[in-house]
C-alpha atoms as a PDB file:
ATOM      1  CA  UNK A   1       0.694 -25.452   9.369  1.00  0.00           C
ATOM      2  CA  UNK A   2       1.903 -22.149  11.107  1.00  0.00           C
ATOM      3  CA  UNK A   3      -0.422 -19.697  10.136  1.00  0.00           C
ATOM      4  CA  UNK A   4      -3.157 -21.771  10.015  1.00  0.00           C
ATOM      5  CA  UNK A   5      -5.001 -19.991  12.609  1.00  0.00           C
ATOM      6  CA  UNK A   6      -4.050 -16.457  11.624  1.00  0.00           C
ATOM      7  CA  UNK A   7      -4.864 -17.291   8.547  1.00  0.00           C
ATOM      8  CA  UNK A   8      -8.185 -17.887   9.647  1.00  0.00           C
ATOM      9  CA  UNK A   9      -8.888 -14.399  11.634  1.00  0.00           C
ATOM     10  CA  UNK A  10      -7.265 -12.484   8.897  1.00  0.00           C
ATOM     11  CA  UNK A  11      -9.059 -12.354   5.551  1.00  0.00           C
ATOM     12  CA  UNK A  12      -9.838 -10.039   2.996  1.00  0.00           C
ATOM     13  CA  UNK A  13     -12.730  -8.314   2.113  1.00  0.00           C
ATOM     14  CA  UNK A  14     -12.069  -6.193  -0.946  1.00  0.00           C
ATOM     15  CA  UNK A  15      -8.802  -5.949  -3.071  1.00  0.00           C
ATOM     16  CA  UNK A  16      -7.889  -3.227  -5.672  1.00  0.00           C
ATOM     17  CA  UNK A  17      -4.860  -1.660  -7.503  1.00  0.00           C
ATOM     18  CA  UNK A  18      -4.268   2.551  -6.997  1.00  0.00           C
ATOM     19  CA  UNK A  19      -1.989   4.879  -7.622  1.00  0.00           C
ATOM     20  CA  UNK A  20       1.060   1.934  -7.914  1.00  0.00           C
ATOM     21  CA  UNK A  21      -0.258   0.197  -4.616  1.00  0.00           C
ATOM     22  CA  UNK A  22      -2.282  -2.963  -3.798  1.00  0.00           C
ATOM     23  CA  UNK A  23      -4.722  -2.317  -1.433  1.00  0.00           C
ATOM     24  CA  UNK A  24      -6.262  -4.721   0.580  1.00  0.00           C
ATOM     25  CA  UNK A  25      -9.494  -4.156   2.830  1.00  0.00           C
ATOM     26  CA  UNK A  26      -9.212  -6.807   5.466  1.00  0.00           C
ATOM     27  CA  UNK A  27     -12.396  -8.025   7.333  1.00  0.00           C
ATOM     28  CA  UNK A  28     -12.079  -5.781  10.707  1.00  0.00           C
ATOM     29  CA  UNK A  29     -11.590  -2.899   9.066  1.00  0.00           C
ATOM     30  CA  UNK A  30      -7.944  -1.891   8.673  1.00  0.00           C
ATOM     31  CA  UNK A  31      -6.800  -1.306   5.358  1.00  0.00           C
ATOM     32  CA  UNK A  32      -3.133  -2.789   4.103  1.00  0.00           C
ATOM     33  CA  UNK A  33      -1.174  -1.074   1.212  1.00  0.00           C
ATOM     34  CA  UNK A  34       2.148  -2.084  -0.384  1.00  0.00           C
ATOM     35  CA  UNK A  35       3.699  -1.087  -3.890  1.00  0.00           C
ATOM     36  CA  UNK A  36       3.531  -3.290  -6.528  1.00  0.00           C
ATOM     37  CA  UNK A  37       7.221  -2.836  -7.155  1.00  0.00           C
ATOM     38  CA  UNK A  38       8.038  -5.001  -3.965  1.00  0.00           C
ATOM     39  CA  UNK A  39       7.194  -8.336  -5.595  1.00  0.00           C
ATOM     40  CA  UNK A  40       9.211  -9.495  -9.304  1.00  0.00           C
ATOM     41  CA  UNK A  41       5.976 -10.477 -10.656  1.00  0.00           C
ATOM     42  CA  UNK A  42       3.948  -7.439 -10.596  1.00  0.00           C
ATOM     43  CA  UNK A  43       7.080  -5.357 -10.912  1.00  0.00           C
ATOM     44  CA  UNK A  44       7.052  -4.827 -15.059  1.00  0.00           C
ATOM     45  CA  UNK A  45       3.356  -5.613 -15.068  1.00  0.00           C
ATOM     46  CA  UNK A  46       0.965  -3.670 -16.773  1.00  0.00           C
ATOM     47  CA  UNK A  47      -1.900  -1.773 -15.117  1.00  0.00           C
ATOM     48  CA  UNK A  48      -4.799  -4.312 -16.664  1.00  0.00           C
ATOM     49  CA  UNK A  49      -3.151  -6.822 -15.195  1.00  0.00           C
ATOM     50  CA  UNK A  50      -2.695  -5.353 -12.090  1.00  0.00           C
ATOM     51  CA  UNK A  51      -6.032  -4.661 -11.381  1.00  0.00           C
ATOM     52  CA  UNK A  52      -6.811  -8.360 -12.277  1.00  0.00           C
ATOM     53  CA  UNK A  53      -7.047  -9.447  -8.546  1.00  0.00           C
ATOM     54  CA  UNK A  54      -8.786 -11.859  -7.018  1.00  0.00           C
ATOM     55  CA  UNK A  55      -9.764 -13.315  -3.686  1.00  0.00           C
ATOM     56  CA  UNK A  56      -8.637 -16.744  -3.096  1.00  0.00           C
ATOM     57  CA  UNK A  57      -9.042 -19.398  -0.290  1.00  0.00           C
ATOM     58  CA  UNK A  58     -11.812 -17.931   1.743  1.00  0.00           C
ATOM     59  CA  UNK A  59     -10.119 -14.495   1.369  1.00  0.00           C
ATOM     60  CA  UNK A  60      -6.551 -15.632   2.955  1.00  0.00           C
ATOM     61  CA  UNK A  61      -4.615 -15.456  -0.177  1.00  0.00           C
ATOM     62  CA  UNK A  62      -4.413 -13.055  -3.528  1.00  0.00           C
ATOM     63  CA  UNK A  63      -4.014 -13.959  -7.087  1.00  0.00           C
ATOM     64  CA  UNK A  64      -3.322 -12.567 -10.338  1.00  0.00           C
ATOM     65  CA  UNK A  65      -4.252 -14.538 -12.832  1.00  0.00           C
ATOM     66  CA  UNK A  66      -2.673 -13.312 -15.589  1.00  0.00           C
ATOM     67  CA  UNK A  67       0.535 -13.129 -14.156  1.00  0.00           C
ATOM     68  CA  UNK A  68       0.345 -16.298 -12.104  1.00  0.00           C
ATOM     69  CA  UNK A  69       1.120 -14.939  -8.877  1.00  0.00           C
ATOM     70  CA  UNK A  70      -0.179 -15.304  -5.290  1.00  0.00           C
ATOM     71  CA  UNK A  71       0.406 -13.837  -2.507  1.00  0.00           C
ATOM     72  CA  UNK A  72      -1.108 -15.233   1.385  1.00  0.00           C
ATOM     73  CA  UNK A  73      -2.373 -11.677   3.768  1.00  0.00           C
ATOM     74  CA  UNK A  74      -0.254 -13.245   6.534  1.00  0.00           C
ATOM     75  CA  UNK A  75       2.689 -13.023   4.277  1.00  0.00           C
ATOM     76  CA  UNK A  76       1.834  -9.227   3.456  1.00  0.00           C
ATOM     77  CA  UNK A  77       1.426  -8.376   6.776  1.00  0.00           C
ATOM     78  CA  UNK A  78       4.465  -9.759   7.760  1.00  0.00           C
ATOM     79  CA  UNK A  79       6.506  -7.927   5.121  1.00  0.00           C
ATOM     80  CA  UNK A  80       6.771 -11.321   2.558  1.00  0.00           C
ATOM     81  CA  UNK A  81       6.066  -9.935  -1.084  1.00  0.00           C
ATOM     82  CA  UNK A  82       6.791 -12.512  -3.136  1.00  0.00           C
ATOM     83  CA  UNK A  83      10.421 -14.621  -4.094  1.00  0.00           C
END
């Protein structure tokens, strides 16, 4: 598994939708931010879902239920929104 240990050291600690951006509040400290409009999923998606986030696999992934989409925060950080 590449990111395996990144994976590991990078997790999230709070997740939230604003202002057209997903925000992610990673464990150190640092804050990450990207548009929804970068990934087809959450592109046309409403604002409810949106906001539907959740924390997934010990806080190295995100996932919106309703839309059935995940994302990993190695991936975000590395510029990797979605297919």
């Amino acid at each position: 598994m590449k990111y395996m240990v990144a994976e590991l050291l990078v997790t999230a600690k709070k997740v939230w939708y604003e202002n057209g951006m997903v925000c992610i509040l990673i464990q150190d400290g640092r804050e990450i931010r990207f548009p929804s409009t970068l990934n087809k999923r959450l592109k046309n998606a409403s604002r409810s879902q949106l906001e539907n986030i959740e924390i997934i696999c010990g806080g190295t992934g995100l996932h919106w239920p309703e839309l059935d989409e995940d994302l990993s925060i190695v991936g975000i950080m590395e510029g990797r929104f979605g297919q």
